[in-house]
Protein backbone atom coordinates (compact mmCIF):
# COMPACT_ATOMS: atom_id res chain seq x y z
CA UNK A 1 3.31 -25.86 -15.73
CA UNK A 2 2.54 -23.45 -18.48
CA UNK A 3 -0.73 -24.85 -19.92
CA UNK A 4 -3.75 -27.26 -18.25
CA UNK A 5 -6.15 -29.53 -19.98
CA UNK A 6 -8.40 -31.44 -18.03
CA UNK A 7 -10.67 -33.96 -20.20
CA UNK A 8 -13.91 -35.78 -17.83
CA UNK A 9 -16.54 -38.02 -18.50
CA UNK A 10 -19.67 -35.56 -19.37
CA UNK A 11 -21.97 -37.42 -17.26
CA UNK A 12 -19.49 -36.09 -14.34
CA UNK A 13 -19.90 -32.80 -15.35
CA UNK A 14 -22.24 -30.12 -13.90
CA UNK A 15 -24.38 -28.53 -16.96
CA UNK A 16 -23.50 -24.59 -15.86
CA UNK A 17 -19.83 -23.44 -16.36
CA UNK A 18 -19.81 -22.02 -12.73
CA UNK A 19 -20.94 -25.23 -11.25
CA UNK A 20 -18.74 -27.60 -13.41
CA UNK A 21 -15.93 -25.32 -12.61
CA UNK A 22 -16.33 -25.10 -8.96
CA UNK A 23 -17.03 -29.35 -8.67
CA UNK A 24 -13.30 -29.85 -10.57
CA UNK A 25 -12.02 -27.55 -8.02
CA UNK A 26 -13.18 -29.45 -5.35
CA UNK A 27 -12.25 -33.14 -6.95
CA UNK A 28 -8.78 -32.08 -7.64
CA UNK A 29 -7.95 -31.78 -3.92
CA UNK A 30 -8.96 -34.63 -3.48
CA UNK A 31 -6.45 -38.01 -3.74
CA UNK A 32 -6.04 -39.71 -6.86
CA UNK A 33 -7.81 -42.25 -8.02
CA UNK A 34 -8.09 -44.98 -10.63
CA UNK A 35 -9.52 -43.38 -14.04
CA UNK A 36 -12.93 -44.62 -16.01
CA UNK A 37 -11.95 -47.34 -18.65
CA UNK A 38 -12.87 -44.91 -21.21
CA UNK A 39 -10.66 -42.19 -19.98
CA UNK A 40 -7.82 -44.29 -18.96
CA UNK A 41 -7.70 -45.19 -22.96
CA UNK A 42 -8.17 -41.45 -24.02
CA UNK A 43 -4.98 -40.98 -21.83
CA UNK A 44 -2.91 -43.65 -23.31
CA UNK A 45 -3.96 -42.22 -26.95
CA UNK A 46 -2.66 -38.69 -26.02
CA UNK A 47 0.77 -39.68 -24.35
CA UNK A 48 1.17 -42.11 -27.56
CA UNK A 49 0.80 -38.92 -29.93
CA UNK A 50 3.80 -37.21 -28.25
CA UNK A 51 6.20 -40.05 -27.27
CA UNK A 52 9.11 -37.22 -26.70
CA UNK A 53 8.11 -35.39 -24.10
CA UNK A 54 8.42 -36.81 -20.33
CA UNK A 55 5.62 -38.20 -18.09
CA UNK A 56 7.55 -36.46 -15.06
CA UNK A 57 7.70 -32.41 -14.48
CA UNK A 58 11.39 -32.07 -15.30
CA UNK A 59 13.05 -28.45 -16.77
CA UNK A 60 11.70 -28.07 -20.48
CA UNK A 61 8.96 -29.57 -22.13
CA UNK A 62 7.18 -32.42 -20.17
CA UNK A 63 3.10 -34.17 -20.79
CA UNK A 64 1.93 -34.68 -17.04
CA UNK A 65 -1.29 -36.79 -16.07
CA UNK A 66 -3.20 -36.60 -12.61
CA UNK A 67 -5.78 -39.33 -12.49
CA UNK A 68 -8.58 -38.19 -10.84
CA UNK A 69 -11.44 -41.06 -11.37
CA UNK A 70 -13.89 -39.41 -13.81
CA UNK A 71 -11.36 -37.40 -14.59
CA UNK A 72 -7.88 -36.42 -15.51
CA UNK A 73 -5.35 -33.44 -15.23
CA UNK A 74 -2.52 -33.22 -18.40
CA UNK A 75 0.08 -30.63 -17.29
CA UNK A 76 2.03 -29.40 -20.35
CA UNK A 77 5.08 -27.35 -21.29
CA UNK A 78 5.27 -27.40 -24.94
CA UNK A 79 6.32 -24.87 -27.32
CA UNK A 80 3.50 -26.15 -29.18
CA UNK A 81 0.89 -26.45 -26.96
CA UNK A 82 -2.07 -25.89 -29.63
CA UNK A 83 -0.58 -29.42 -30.92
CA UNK A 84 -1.57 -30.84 -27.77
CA UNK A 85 -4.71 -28.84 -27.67
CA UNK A 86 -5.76 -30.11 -31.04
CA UNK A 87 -4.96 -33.67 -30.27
CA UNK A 88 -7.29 -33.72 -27.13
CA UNK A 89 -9.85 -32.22 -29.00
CA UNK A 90 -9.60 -35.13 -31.40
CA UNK A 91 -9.13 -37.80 -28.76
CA UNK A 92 -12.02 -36.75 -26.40
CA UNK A 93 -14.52 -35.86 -29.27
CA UNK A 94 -14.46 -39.56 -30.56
CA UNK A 95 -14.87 -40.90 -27.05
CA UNK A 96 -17.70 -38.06 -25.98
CA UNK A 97 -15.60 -36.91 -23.71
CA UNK A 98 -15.97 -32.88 -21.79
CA UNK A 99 -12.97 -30.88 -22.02
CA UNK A 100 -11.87 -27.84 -19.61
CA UNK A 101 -9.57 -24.84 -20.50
CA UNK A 102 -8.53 -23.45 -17.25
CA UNK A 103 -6.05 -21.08 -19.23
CA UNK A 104 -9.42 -20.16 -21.40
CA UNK A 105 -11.90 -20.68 -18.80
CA UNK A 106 -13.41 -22.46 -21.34
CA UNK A 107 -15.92 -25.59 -21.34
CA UNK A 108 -16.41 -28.03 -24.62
CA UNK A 109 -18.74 -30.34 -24.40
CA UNK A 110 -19.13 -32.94 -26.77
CA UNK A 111 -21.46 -31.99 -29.71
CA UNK A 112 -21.03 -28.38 -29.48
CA UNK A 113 -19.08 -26.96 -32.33
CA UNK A 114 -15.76 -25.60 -30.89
């Protein structure tokens, strides 16, 4: 993995960075589960914008997603990851949707001007 998104429902999300970072921490150890309607969608809108790149780690470029509930993981290796970056933006900003920028240790919440 060379780059990791994580898009959540905002009401899931803790309102400090520290807090909201450390509650992800803990979820993602924790077993999958089924994703929010409105995140499963989000999801499906993403992996449709890159139809190319696998759904399985594999050697080379590969879109991964961990379903976490109120929550989900997308594990890329791109070239272009910024592509990918920009699409969630688009994707969860429509939907009202948090996203997290482990690489950036970064938080955008909807509404906040990135």
């Amino acid at each position: 993995m060379k780059y990791s998104i994580i898009v959540a429902l905002s009401d899931s999300i803790a309102p400090t960075d520290y807090k909201a970072w450390t509650d992800i921490g803990k979820k993602i150890q924790q077993p999958p589960t089924v994703l929010n309607a409105v995140l499963k969608d989000a999801a499906q809108e993403i992996a449709r914008s890159f139809p190319d790149l696998p759904s399985s780690i594999v050697w080379g470029n590969y879109l991964v997603f961990d379903e976490h509930g109120d929550f989900f993981v997308i594990d890329i290796d791109f070239e272009n990851v910024e592509l990918i970056r920009d699409t969630v933006f688009h994707v969860a900003e429509k939907r009202g949707l948090t996203v997290l920028i482990g690489k950036e240790n970064k938080i955008y919440r909807p509404g906040i001007p990135l």
